[in-house]
PDB file of N, CA and C in Angstrom:
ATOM      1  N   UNK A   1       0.814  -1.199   0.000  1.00  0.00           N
ATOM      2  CA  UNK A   1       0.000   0.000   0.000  1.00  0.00           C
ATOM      3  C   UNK A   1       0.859   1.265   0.000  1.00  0.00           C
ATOM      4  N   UNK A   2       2.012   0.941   0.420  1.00  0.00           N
ATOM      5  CA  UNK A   2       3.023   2.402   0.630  1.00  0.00           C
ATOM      6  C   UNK A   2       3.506   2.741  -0.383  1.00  0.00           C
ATOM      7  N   UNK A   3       3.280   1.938  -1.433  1.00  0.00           N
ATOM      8  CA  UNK A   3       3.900   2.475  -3.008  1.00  0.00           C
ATOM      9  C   UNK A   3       2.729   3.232  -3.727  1.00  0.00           C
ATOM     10  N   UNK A   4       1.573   2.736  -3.530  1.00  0.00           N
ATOM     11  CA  UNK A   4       0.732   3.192  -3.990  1.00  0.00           C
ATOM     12  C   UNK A   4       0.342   4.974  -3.917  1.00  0.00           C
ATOM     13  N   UNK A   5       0.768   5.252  -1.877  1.00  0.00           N
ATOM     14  CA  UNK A   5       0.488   6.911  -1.787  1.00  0.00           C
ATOM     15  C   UNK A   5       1.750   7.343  -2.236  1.00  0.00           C
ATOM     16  N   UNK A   6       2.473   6.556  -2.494  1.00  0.00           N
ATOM     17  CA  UNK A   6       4.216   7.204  -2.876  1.00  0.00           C
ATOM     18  C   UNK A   6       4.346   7.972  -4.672  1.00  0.00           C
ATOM     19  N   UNK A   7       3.407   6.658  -4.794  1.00  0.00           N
ATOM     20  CA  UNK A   7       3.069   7.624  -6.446  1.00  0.00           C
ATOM     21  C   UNK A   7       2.327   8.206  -6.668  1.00  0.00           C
ATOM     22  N   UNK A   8       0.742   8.477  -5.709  1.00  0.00           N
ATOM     23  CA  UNK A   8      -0.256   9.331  -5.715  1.00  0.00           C
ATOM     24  C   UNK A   8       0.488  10.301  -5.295  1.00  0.00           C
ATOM     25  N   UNK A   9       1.366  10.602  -4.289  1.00  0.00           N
ATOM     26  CA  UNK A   9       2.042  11.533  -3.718  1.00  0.00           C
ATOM     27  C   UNK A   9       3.018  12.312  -5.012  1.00  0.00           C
ATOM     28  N   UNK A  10       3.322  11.829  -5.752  1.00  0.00           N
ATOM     29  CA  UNK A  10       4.467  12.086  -6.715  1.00  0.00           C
ATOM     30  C   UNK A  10       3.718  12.526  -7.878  1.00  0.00           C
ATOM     31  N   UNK A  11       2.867  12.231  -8.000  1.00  0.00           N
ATOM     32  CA  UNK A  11       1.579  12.822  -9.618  1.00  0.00           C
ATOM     33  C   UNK A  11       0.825  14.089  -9.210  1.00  0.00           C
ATOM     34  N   UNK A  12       0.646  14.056  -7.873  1.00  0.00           N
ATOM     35  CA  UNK A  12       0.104  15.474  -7.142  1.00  0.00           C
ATOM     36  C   UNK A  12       1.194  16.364  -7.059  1.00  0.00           C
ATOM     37  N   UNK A  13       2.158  15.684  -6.776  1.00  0.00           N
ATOM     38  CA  UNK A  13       3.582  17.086  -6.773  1.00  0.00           C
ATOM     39  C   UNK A  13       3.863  17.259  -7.973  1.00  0.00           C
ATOM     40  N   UNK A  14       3.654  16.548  -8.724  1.00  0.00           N
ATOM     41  CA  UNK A  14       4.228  16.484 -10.074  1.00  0.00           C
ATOM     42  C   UNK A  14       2.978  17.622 -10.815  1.00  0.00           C
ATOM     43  N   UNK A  15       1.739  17.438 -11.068  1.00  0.00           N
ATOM     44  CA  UNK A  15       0.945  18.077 -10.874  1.00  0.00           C
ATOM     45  C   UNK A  15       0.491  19.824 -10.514  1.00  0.00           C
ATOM     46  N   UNK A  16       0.926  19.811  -9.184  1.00  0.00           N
ATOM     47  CA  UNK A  16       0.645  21.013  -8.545  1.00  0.00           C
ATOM     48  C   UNK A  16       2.061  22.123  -9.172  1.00  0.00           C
ATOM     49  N   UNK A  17       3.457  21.354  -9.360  1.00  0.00           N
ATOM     50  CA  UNK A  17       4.303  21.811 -10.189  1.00  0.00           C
ATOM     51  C   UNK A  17       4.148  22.167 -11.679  1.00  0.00           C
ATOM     52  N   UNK A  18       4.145  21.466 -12.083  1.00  0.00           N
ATOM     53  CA  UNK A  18       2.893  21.929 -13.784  1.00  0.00           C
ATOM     54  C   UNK A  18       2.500  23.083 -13.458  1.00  0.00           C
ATOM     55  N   UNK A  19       1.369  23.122 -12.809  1.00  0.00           N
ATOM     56  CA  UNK A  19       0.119  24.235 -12.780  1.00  0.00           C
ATOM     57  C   UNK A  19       1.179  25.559 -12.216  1.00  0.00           C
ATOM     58  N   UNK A  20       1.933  25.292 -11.334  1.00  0.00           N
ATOM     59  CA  UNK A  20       2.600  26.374 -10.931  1.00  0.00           C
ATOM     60  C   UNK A  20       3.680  27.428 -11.640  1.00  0.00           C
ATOM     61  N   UNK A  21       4.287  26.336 -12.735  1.00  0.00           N
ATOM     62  CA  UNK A  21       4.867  26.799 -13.775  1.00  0.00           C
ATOM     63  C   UNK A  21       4.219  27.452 -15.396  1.00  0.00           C
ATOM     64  N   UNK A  22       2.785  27.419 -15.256  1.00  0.00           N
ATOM     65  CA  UNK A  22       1.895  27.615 -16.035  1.00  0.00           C
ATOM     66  C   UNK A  22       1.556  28.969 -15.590  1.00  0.00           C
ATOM     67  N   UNK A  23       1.416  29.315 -14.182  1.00  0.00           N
ATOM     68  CA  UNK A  23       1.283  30.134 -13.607  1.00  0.00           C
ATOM     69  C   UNK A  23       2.299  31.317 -13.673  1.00  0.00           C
ATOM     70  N   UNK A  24       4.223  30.766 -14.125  1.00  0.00           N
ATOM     71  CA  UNK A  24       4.623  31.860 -14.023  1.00  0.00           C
ATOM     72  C   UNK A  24       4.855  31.855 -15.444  1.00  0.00           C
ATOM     73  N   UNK A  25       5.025  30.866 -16.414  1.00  0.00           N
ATOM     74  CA  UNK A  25       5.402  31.008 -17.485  1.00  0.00           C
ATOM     75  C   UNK A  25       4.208  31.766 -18.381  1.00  0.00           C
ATOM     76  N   UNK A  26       3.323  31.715 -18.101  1.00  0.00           N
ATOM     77  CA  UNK A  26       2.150  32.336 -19.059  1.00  0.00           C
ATOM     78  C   UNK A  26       2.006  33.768 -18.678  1.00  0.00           C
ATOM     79  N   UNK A  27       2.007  34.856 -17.730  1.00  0.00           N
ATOM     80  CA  UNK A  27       2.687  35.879 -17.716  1.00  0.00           C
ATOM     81  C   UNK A  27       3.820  36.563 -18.225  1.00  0.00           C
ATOM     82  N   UNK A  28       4.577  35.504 -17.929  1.00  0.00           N
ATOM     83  CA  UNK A  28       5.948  35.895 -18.465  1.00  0.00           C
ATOM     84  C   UNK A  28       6.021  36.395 -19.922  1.00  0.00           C
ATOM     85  N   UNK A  29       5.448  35.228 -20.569  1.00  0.00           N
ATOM     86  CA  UNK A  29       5.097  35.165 -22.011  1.00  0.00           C
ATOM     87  C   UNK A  29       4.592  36.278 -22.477  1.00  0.00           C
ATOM     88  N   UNK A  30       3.408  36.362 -21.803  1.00  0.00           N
ATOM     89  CA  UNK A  30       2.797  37.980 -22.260  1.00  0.00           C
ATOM     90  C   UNK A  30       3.455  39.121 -22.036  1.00  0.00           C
ATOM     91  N   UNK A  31       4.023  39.371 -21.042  1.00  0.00           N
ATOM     92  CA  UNK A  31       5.236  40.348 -20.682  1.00  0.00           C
ATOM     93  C   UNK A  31       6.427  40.395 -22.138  1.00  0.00           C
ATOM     94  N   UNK A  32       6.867  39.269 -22.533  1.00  0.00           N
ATOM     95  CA  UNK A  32       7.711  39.475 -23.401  1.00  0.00           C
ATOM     96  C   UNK A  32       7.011  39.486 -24.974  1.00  0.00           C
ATOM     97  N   UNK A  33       6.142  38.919 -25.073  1.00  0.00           N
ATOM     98  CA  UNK A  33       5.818  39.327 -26.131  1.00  0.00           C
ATOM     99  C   UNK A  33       5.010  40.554 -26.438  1.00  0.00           C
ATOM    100  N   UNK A  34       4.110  41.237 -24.953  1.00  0.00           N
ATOM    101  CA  UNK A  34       4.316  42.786 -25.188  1.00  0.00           C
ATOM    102  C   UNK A  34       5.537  43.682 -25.737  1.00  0.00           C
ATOM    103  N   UNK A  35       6.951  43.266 -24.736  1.00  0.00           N
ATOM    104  CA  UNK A  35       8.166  43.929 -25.381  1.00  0.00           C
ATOM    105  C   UNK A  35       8.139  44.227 -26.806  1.00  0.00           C
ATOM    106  N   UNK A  36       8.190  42.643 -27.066  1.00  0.00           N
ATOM    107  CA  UNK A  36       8.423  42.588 -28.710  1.00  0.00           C
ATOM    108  C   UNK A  36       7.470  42.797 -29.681  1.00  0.00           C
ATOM    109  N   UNK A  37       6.614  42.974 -29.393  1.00  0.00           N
ATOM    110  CA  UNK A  37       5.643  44.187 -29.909  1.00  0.00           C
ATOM    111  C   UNK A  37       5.895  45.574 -30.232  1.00  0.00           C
ATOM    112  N   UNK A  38       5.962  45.867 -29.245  1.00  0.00           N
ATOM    113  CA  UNK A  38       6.519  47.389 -28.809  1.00  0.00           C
ATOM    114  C   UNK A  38       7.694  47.448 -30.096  1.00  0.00           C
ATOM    115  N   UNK A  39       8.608  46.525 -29.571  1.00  0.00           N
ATOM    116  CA  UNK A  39       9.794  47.181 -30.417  1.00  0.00           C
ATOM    117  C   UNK A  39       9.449  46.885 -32.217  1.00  0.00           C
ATOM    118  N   UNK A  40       8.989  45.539 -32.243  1.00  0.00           N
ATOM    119  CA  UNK A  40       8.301  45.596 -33.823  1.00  0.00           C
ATOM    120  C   UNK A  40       7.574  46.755 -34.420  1.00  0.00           C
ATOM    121  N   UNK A  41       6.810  46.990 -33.434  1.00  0.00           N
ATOM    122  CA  UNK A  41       6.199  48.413 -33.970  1.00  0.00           C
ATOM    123  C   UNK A  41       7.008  49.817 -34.141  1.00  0.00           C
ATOM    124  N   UNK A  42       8.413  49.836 -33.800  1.00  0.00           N
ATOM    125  CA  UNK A  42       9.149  50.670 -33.573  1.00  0.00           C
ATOM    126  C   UNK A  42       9.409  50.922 -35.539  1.00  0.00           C
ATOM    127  N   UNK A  43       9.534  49.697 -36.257  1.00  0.00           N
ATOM    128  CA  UNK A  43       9.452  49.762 -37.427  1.00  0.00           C
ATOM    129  C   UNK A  43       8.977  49.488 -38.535  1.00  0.00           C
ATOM    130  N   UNK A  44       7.819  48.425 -37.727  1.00  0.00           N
ATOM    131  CA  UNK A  44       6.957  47.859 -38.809  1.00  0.00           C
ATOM    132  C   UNK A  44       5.141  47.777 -38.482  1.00  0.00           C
ATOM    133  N   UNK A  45       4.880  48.399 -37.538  1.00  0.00           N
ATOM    134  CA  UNK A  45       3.929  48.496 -36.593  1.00  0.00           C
ATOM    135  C   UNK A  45       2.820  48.785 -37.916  1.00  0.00           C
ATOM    136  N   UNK A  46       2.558  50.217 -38.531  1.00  0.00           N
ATOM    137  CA  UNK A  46       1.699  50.641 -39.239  1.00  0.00           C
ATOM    138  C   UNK A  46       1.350  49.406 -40.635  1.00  0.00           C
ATOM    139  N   UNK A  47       2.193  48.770 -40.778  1.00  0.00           N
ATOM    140  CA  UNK A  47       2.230  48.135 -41.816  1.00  0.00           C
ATOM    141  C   UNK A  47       1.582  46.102 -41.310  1.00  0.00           C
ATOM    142  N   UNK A  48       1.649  46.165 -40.207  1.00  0.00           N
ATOM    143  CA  UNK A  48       1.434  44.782 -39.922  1.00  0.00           C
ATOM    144  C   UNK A  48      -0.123  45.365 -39.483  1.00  0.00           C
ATOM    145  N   UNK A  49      -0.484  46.575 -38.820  1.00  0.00           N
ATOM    146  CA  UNK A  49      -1.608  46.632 -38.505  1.00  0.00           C
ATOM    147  C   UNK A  49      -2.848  46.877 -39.708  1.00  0.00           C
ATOM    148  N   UNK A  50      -2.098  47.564 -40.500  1.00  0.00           N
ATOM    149  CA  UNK A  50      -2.873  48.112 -41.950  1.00  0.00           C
ATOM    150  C   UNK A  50      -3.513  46.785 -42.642  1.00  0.00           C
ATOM    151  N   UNK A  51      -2.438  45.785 -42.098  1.00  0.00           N
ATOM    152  CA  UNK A  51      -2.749  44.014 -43.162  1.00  0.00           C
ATOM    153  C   UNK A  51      -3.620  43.334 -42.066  1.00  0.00           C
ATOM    154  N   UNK A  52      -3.703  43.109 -40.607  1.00  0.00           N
ATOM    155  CA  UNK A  52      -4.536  42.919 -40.200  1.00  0.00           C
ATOM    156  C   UNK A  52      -5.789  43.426 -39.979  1.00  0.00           C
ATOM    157  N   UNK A  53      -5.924  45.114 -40.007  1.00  0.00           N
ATOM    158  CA  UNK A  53      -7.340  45.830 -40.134  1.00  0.00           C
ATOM    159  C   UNK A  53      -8.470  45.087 -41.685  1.00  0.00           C
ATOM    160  N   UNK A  54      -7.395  44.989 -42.756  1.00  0.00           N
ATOM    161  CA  UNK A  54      -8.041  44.573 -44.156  1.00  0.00           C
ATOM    162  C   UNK A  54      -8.646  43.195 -43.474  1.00  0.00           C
ATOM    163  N   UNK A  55      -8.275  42.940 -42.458  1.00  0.00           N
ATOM    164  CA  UNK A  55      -8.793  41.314 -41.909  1.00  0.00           C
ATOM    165  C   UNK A  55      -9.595  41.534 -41.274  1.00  0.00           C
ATOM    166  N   UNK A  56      -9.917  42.624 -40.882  1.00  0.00           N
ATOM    167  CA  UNK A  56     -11.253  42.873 -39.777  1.00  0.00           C
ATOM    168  C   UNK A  56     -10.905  42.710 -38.423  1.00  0.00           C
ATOM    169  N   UNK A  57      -9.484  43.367 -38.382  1.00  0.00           N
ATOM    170  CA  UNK A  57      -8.966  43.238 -36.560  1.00  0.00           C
ATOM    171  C   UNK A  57      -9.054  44.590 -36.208  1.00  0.00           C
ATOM    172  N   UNK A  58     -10.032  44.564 -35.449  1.00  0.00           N
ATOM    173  CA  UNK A  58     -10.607  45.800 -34.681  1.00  0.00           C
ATOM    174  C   UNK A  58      -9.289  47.301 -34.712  1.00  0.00           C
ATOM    175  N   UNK A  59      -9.792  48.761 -35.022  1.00  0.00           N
ATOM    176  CA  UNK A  59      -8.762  49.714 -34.847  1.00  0.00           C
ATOM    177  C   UNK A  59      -8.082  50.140 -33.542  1.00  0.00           C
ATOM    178  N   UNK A  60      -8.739  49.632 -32.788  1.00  0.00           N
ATOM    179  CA  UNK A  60      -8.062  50.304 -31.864  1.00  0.00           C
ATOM    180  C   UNK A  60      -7.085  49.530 -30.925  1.00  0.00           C
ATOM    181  N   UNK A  61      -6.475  47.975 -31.739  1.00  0.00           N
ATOM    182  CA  UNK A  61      -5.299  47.226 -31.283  1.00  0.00           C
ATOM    183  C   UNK A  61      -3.966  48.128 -31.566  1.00  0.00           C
ATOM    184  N   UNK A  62      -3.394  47.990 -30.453  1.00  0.00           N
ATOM    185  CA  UNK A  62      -2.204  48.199 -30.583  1.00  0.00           C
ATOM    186  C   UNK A  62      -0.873  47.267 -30.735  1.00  0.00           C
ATOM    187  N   UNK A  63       0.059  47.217 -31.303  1.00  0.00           N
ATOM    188  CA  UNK A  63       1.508  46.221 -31.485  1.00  0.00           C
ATOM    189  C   UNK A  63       1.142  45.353 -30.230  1.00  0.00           C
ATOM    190  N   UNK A  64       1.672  46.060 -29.429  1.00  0.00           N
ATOM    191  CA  UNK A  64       1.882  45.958 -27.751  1.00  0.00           C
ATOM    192  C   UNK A  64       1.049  44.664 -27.093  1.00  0.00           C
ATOM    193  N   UNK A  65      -0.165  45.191 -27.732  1.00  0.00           N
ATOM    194  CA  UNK A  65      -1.791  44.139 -27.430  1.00  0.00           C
ATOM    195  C   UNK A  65      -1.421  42.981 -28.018  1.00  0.00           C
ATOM    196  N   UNK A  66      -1.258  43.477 -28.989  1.00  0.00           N
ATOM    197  CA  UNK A  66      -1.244  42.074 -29.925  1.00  0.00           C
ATOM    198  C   UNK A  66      -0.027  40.910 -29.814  1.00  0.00           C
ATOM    199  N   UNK A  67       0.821  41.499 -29.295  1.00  0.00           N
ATOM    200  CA  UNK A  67       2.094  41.107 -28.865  1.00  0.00           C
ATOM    201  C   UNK A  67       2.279  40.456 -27.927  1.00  0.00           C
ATOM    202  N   UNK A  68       1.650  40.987 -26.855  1.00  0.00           N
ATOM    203  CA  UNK A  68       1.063  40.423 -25.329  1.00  0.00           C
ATOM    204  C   UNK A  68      -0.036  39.411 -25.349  1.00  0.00           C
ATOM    205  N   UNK A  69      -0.943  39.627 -26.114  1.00  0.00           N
ATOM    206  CA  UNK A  69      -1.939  38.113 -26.630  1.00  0.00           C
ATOM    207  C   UNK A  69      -1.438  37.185 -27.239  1.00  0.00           C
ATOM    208  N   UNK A  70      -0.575  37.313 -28.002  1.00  0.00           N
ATOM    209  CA  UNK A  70       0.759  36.068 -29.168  1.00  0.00           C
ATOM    210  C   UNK A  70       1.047  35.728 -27.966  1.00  0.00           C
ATOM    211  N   UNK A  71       1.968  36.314 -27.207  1.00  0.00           N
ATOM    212  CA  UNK A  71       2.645  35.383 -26.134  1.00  0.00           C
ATOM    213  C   UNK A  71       2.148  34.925 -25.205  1.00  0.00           C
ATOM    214  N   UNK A  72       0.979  34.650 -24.759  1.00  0.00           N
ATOM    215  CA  UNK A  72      -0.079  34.317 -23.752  1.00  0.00           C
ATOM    216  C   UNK A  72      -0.326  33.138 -24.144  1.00  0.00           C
ATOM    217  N   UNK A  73      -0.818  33.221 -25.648  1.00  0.00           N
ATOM    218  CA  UNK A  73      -1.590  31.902 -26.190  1.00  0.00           C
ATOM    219  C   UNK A  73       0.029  31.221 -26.379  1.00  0.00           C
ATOM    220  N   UNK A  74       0.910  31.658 -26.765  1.00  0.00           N
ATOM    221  CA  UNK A  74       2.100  30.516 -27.001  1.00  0.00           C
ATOM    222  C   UNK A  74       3.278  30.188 -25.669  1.00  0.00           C
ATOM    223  N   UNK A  75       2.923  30.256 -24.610  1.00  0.00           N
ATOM    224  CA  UNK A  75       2.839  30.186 -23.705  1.00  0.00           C
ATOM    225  C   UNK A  75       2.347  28.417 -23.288  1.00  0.00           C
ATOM    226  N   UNK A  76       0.699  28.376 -24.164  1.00  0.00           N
ATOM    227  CA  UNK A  76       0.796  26.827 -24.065  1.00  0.00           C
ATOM    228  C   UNK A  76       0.554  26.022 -25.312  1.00  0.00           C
ATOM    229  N   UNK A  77       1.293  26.687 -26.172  1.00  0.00           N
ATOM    230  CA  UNK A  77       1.116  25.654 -27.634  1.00  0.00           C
ATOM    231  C   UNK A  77       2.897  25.743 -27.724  1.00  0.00           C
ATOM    232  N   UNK A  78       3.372  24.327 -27.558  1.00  0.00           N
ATOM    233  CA  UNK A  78       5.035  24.036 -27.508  1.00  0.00           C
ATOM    234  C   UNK A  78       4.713  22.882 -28.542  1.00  0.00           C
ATOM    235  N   UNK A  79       6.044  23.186 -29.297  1.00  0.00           N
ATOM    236  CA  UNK A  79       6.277  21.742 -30.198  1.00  0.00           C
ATOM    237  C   UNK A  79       7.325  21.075 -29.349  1.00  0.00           C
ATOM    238  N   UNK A  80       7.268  19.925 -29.851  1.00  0.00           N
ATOM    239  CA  UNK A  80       8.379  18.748 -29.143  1.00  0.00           C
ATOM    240  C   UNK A  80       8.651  18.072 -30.522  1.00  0.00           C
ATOM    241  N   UNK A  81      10.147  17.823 -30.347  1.00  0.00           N
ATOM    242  CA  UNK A  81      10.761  17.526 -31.689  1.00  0.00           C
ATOM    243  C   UNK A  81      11.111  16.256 -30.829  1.00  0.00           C
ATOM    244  N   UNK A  82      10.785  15.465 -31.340  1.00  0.00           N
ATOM    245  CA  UNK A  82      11.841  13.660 -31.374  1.00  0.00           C
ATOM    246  C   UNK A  82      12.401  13.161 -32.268  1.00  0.00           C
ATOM    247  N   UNK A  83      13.745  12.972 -31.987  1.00  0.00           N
ATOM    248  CA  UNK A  83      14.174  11.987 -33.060  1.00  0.00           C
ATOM    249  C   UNK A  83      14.922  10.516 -32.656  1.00  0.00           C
ATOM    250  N   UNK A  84      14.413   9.586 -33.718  1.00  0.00           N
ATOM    251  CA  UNK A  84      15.023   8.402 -33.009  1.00  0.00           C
ATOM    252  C   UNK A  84      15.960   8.101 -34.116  1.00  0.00           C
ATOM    253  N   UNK A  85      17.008   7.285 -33.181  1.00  0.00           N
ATOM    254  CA  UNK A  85      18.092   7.118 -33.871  1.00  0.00           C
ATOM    255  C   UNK A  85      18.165   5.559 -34.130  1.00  0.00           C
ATOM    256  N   UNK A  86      18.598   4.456 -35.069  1.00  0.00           N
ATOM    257  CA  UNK A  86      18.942   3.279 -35.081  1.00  0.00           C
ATOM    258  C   UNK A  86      19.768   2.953 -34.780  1.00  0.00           C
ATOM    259  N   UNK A  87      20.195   2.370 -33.733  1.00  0.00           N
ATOM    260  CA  UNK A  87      21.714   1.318 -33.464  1.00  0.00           C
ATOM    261  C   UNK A  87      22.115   0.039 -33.731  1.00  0.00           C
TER     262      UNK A  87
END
């Protein structure tokens, strides 16, 4: 029976760690991809917004916004690359 709470014990830590790192990494994300917003728009801002307005993205987004929402949502969409090797 003692193996049993040993791994319930270990999927809950394992678990509550996840969620906690979700917690700082998905801020974070938005924080930096506000930055890089900001600075994209420093030279290409009018021109990425002009091609998304023709798309029907509301006027009154800014780089910044949009920058800070990119990195929010990618925050939890990660690729994982595997490769296997033959020996």
């Amino acid at each position: 029976m003692s193996d049993f709470w040993n791994g319930l014990a270990k999927t809950i830590g394992a678990a509550v760690l996840f969620s906690a790192a979700l917690l700082i990494i998905a801020p974070l994300n938005a924080l930096l991809g506000a930055f890089a917003g900001w600075t994209v728009s420093l030279f290409w801002g009018d021109e990425i917004l002009n091609t998304l307005r023709a798309f029907g993205v509301p006027r009154d987004l800014t780089m910044w916004q949009l920058g800070g929402a990119l990195g929010f949502v990618s925050a939890f969409l990660r690729t994982r690359t595997t490769v296997k090797t033959e020996t």
